[in-house]
Protein backbone atom coordinates (compact mmCIF):
# COMPACT_ATOMS: atom_id res chain seq x y z
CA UNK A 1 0.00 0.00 0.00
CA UNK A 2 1.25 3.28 -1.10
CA UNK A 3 2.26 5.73 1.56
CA UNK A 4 0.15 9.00 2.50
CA UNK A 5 0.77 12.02 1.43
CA UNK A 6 2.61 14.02 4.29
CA UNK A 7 0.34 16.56 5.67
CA UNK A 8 1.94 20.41 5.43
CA UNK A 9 2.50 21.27 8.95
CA UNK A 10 3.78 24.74 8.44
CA UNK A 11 4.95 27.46 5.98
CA UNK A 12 7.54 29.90 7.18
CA UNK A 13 8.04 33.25 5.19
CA UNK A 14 11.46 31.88 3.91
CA UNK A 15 13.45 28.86 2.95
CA UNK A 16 13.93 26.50 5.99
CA UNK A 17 16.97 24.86 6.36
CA UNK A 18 16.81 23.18 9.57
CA UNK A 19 14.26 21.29 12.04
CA UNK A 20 15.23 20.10 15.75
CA UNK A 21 12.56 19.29 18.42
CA UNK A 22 12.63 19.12 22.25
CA UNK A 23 12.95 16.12 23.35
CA UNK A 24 10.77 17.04 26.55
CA UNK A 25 8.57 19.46 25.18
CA UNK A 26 5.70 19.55 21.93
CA UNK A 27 7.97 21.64 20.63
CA UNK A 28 9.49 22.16 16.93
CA UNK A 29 12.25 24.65 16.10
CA UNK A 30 12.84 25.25 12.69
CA UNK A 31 14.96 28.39 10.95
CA UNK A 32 16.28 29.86 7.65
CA UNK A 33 16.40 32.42 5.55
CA UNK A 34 16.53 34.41 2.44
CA UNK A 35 19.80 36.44 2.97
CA UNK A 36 18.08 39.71 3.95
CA UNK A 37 21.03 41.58 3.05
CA UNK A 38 20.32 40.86 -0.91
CA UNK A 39 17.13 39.68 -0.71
CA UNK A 40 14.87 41.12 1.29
CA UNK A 41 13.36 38.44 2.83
CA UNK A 42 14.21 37.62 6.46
CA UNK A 43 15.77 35.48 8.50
CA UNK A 44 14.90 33.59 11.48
CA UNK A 45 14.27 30.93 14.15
CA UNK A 46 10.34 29.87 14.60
CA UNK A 47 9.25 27.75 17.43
CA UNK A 48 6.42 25.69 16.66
CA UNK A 49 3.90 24.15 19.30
CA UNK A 50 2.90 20.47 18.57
CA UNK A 51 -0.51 19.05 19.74
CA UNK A 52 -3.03 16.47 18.87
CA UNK A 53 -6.11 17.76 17.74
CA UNK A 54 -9.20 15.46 16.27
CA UNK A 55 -6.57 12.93 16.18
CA UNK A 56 -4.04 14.66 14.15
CA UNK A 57 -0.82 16.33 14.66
CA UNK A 58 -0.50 19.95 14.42
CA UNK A 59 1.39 23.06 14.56
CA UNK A 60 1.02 26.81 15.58
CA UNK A 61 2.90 29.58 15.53
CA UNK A 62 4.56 30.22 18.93
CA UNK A 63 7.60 32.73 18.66
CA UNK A 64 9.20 34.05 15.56
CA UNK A 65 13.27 35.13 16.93
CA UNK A 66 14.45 37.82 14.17
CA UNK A 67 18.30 36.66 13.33
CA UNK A 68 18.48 39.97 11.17
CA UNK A 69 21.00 39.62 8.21
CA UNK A 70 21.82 36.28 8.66
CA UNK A 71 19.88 33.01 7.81
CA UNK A 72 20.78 29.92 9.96
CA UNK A 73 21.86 26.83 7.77
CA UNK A 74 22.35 24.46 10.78
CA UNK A 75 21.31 24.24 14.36
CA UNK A 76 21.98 21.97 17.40
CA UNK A 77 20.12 21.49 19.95
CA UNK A 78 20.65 20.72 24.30
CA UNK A 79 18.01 21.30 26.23
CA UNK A 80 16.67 24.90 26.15
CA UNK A 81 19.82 25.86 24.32
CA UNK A 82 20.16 26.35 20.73
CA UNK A 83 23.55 26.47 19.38
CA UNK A 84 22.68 28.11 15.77
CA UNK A 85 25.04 28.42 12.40
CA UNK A 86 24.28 31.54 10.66
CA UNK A 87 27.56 32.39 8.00
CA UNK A 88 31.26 31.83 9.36
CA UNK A 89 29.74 31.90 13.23
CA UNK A 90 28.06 29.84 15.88
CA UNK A 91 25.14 31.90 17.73
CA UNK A 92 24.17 30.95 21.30
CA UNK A 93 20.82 31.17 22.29
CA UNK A 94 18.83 30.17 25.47
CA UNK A 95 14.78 30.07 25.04
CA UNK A 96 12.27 29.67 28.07
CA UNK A 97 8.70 28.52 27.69
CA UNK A 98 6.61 30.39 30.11
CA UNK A 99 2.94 28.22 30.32
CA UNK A 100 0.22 30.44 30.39
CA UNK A 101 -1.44 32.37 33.99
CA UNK A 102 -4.45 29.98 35.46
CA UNK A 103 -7.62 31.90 34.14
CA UNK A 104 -8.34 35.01 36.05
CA UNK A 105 -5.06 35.39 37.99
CA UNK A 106 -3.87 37.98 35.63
CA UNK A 107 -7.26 40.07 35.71
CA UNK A 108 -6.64 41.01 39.47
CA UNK A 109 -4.43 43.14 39.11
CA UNK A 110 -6.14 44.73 36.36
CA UNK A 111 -3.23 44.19 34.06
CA UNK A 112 -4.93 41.00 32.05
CA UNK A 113 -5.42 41.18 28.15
CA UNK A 114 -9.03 42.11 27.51
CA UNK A 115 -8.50 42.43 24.62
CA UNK A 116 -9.49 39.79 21.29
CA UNK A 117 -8.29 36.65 21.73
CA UNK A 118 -4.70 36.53 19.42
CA UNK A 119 -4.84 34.27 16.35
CA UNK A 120 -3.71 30.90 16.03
CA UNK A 121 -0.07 30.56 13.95
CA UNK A 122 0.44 35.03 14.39
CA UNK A 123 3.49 36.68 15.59
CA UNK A 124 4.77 38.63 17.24
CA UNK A 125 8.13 40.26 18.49
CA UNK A 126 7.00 40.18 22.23
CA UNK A 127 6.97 35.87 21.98
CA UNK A 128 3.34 34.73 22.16
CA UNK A 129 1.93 34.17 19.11
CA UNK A 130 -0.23 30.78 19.33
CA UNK A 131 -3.03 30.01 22.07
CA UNK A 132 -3.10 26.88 24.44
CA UNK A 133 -6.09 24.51 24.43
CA UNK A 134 -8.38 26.75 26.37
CA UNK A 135 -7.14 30.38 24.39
CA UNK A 136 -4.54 31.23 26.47
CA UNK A 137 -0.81 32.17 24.61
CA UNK A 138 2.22 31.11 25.96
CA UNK A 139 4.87 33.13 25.45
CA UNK A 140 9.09 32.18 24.57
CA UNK A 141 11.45 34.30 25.35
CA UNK A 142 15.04 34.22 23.68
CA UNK A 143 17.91 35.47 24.63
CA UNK A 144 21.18 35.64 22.76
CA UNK A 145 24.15 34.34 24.86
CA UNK A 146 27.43 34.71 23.06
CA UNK A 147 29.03 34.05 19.13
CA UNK A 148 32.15 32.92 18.30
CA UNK A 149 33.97 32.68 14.82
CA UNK A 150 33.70 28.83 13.65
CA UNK A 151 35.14 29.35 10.05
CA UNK A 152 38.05 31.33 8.58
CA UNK A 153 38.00 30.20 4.56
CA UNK A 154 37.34 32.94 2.07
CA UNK A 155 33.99 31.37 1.57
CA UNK A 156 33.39 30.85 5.25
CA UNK A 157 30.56 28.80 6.19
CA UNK A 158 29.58 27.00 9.67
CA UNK A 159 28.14 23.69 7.80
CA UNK A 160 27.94 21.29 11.25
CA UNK A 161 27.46 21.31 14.84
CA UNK A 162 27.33 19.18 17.52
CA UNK A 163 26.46 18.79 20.83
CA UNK A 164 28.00 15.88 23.08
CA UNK A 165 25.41 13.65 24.66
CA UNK A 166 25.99 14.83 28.20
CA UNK A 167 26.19 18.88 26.23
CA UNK A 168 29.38 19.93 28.26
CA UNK A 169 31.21 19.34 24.56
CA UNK A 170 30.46 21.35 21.00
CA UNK A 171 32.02 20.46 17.68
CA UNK A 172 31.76 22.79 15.07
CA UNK A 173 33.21 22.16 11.30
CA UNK A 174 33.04 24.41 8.08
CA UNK A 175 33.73 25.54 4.33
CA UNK A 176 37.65 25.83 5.79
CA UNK A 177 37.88 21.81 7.03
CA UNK A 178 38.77 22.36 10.46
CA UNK A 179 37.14 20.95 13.43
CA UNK A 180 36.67 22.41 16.24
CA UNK A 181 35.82 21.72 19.92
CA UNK A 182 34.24 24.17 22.55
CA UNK A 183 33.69 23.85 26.34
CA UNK A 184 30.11 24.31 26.62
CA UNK A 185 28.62 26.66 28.31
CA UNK A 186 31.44 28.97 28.30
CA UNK A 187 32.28 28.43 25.09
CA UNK A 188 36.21 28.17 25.64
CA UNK A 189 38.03 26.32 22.35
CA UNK A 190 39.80 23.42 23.81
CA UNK A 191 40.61 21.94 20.35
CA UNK A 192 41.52 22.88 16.42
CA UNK A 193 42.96 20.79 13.57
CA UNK A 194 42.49 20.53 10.01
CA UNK A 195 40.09 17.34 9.55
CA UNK A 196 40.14 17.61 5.93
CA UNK A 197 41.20 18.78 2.96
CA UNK A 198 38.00 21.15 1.43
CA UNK A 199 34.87 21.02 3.59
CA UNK A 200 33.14 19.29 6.67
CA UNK A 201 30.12 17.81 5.98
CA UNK A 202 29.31 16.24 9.16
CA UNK A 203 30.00 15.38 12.32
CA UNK A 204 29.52 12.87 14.73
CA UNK A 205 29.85 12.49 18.60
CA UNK A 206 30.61 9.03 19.63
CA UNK A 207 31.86 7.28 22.63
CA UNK A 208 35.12 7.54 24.64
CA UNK A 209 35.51 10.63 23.47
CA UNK A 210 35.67 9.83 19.84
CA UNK A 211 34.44 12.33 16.86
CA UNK A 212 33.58 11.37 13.64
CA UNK A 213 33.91 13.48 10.64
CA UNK A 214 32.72 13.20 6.86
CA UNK A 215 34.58 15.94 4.21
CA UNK A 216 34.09 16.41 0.87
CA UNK A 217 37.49 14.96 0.04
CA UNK A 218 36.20 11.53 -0.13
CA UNK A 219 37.07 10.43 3.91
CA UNK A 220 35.32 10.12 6.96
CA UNK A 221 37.28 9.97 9.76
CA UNK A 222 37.62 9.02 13.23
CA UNK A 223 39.52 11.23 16.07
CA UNK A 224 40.29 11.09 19.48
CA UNK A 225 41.33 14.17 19.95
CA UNK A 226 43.38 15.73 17.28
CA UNK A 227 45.24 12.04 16.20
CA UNK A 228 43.44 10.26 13.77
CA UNK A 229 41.73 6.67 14.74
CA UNK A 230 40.89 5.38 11.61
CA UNK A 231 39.87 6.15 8.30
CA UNK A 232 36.22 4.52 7.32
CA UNK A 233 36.20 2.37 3.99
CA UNK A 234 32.77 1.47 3.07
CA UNK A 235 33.24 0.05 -0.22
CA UNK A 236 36.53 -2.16 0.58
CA UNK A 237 34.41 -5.43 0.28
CA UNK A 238 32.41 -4.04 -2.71
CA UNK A 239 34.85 -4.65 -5.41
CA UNK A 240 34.22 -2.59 -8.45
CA UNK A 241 33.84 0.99 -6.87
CA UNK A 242 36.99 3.34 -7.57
CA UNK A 243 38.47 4.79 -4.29
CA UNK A 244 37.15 8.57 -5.70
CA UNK A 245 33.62 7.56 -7.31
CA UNK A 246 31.54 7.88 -4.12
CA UNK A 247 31.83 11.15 -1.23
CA UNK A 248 30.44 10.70 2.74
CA UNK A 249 27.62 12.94 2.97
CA UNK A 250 26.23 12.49 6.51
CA UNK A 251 27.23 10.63 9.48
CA UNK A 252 24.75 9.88 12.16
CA UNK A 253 25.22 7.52 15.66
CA UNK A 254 22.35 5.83 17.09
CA UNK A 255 21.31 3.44 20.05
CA UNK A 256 20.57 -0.19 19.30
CA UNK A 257 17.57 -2.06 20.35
CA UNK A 258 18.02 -4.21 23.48
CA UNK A 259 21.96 -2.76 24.07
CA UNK A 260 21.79 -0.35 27.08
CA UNK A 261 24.63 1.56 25.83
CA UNK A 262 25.51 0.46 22.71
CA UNK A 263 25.83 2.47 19.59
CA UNK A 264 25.95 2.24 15.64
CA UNK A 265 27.45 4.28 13.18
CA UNK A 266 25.32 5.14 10.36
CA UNK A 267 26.87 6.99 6.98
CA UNK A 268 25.30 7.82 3.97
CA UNK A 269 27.36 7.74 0.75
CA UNK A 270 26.41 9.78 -2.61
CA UNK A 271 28.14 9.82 -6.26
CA UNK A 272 30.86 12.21 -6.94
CA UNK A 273 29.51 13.19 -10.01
CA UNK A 274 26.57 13.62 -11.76
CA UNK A 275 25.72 10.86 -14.91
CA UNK A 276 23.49 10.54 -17.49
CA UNK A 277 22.02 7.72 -15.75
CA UNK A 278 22.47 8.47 -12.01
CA UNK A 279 23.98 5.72 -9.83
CA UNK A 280 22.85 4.53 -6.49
CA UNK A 281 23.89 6.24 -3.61
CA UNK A 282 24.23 3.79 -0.32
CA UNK A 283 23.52 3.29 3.66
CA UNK A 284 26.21 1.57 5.88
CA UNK A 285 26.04 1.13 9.09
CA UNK A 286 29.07 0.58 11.07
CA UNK A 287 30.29 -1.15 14.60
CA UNK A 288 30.52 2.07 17.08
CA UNK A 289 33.49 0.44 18.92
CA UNK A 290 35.69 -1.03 16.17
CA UNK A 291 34.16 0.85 12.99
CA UNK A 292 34.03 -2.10 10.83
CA UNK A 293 31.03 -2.19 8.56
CA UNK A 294 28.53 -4.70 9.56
CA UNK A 295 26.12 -3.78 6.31
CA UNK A 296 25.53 -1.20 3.08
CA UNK A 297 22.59 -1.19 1.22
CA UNK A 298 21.79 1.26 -1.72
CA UNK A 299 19.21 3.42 -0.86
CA UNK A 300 18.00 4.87 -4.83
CA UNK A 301 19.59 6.72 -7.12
CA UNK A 302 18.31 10.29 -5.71
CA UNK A 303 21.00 11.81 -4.06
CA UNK A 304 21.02 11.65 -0.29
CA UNK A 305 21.17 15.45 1.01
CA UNK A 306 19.85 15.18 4.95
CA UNK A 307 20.14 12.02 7.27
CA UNK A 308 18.09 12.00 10.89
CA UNK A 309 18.10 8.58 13.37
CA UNK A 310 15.50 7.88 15.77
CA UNK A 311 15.64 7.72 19.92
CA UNK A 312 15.75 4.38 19.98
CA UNK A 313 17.62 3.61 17.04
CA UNK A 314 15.26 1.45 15.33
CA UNK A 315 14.75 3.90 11.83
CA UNK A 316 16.67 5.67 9.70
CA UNK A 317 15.10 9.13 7.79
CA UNK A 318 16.39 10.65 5.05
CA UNK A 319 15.66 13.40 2.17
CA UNK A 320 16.94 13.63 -1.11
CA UNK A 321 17.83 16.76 -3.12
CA UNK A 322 14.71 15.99 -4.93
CA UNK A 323 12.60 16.60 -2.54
CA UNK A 324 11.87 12.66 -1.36
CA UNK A 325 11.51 11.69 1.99
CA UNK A 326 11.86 7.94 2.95
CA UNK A 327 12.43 6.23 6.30
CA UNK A 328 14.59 2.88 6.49
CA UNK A 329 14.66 0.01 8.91
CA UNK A 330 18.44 0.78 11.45
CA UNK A 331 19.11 -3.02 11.41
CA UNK A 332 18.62 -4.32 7.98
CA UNK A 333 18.73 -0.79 6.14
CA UNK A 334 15.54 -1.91 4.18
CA UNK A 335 13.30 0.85 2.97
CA UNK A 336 9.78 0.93 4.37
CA UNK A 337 8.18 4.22 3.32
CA UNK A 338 8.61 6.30 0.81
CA UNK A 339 7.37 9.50 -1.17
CA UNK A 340 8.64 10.61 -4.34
CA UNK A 341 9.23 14.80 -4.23
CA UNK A 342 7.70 15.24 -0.80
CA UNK A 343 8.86 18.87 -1.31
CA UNK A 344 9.72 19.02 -5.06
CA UNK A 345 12.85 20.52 -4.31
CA UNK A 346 15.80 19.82 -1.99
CA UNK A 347 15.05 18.61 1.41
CA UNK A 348 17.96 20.32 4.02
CA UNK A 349 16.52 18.57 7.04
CA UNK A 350 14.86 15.69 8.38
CA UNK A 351 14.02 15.17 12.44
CA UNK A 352 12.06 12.28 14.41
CA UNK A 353 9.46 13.42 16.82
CA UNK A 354 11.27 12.49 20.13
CA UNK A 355 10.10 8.82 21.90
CA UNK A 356 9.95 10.32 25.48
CA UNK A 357 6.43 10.56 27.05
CA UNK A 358 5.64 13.95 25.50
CA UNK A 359 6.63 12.68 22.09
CA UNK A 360 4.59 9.16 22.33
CA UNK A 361 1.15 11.54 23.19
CA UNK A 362 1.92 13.11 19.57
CA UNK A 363 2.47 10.13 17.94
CA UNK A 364 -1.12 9.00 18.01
CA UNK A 365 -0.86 5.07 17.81
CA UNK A 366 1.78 5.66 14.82
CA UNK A 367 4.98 3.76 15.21
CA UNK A 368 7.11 7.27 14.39
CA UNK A 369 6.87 10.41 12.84
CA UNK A 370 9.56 12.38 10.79
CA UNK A 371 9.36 16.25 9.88
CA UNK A 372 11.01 17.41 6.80
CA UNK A 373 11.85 21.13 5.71
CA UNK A 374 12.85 22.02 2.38
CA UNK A 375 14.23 25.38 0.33
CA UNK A 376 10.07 25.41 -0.70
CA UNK A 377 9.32 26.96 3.18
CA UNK A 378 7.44 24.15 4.26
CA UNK A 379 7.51 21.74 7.19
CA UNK A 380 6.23 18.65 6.62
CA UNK A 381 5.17 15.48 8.46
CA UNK A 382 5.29 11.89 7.73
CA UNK A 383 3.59 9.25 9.34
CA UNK A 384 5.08 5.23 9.94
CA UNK A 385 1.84 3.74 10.75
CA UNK A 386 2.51 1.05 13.83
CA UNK A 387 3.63 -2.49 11.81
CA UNK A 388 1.20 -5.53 12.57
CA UNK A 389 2.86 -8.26 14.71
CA UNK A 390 1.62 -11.49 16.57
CA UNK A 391 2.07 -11.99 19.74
CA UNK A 392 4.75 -14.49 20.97
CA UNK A 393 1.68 -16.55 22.38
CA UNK A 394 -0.36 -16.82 19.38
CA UNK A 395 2.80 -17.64 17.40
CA UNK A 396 3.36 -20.66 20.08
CA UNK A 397 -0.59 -21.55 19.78
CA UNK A 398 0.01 -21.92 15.74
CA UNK A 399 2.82 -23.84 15.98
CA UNK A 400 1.23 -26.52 18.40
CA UNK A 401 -1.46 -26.40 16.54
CA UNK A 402 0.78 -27.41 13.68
CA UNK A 403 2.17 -30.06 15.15
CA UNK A 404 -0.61 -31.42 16.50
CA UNK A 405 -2.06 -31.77 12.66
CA UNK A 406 0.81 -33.07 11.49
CA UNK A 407 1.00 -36.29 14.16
CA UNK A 408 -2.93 -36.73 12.79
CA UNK A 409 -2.39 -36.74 9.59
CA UNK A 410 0.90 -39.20 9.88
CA UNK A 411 -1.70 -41.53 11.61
CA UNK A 412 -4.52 -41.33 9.27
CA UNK A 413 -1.76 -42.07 6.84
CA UNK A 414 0.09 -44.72 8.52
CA UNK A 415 -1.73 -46.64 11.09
CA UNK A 416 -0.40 -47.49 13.59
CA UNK A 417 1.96 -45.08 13.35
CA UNK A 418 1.88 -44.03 17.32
């Protein structure tokens, strides 16, 4: 059965370029930009307030943060801080979500809003621009904490950031190929070394201290601190694939089922160059301790721009610069939905709703849920509706049951037989 179409969750006022969400609140950032500067169009970072209603997932308005001349192209996200690229620097920014007054309490003092009640999805520079369930806005309040330089090249661009998993670490990597580390929250460099020769795709944060980087010079590396682990070969047991044919595009680490602890490596890999008839770009997903691969797959022939990994591990999203949006299967890379030009254009982020208790109450009895944004403005939402399984007691029954009609028919055809 073919999937649904992903309902259009929101449409900012400029190209979007990245999507992260809370992973404790029903909460969706998302930011971009049209380059103000030449444009004219602005530039910012919308928060987005996720709620069920009539059975359906939706979105409001809640805050739109002006970022002036400068769009944000990638974002990172630790708890109520948002560490933000926007051209060669990495903006700081802490966000608070005050919950709306219990009804009444604000009319006492004669200072409540009698106004009209404000619009759902409006804006405003004050914060509040969506209302709770009973009409009530909440309000988010930014505040701008610090920016530091993370690129020097002529062409300097901030492409990647990363927090560590406990957030006391950021990694930060660029047009110029250097990678570099930051005590978080004061924001103190601790480490710089050229990664790679041309630019810094992505980065990873692994265990023990280990970061993983993918450059457009046809390596992905591993580094504890500035010496090099290993280089990753993905193709060494694929014979038939030059050494300079494929590039790393993303690299992604993520839990496994039923390993408290445990982690996999996941890189995407995507053709050099363009042909005539376009060959397949490919999945692999690694071991997180030695970094063998374990499996690659090809994943089509659209070219793999944006790579996302769920809580738990158990999918794999990814968007195309086409404008497809499919979700894979983490442990046997197999593709299990999939929609052809979600956006028409080139998707520049993908982002699972979050598996904690807050996230599950979106969900709605789906298995998951992955947003997309795209150059076209829009943030989408796709839907992996929950897979049938039996239960390990009916599977039992059946088999019994087999057994049991087997010994019958053995004595109906050989008397005698018991």
């Amino acid at each position: 059965m073919a999937p649904r179409r992903p309902a259009e969750l929101y449409r900012a006022p400029f190209p979007l370029y990245t999507v992260r969400l809370h992973p404790r609140r029903p909460l969706a950032i998302t930011a971009g930009g049209g380059g103000a500067a030449k444009t004219g169009i602005r530039n910012g970072v919308h928060f987005l307030q996720l709620e069920q209603i009539g059975g359906q997932l939706s979105a409001s308005l809640l805050h739109c943060h002006d970022t002036e001349t400068r769009a944000t192209m990638t974002m990172a996200l630790a708890g109520d801080v948002i560490a933000a690229g926007q051209d060669n620097s990495c903006h700081i920014l802490r966000f608070s979500l005050q919950e709306p007054e219990a009804p009444g309490a604000a009319g006492k003092d004669g200072s409540g809003d009698k106004g009209p009640r404000r619009r759902r999805g409006g804006s405003g520079s004050g914060g509040g621009g969506a209302q709770g369930a009973q009409g009530r806005a909440r309000e988010v309040r930014v505040e701008s904490l610090q920016r530091v330089r993370t690129d020097f090249s002529p062409d300097a661009l901030q492409k990647a950031v990363r927090f560590s998993a406990d957030g006391a670490l950021l990694a930060t990597g660029g047009a110029d190929g250097f990678l570099r580390l930051w005590e978080f929250p004061s924001m103190k460099k601790t480490l710089e070394f050229r990664a790679h020769d041309g630019e810094i795709e992505d980065i990873a944060l692994g265990p023990d201290n280990k970061v993983v980087t993918a450059g457009r010079d046809f390596q992905c590396c591993v580094w504890q601190q500035d010496q090099l682990v290993t280089g990753l070969r993905w193709h060494e047991n694929l014979p038939g694939i030059p050494d300079k044919a494929y590039r790393y595009q993303a690299c992604r680490f993520g839990a496994v089922e039923g390993s408290a602890g445990a982690l996999r490596l996941y890189t995407v890999q995507v053709p050099h160059k363009r042909e005539r008839r376009p060959p397949p770009c490919y999945l692999t997903k690694w071991d997180g301790k030695s970094f063998l691969p374990l499996l690659t797959r090809p994943c089509g022939s659209e070219v793999v721009s944006c790579l996302s990994i769920s809580d738990s591990g158990t999918f794999l999203g990814l968007g195309t610069v086409t404008g497809s949006v499919a979700i894979h299967i983490a442990f046997s890379l197999q593709r299990l939905y999939y929609v052809k030009e979600a956006h028409g254009i080139v998707v520049t982020d993908v982002a699972f709703v979050p598996e904690s208790r807050p996230g599950r109450e979106l969900l709605g009895g789906h298995e998951a849920a992955l947003l997309s944004v795209a150059v076209d403005s829009r943030c989408k939402l796709h839907l992996l509706p929950t897979r049938r399984s039996l239960p390990v007691w009916l599977l039992l029954l059946l088999c019994a049951g087999l057994i049991v009609a087997a010994i019958l028919l053995l004595q109906l055809a050989f008397p005698g037989f018991l």
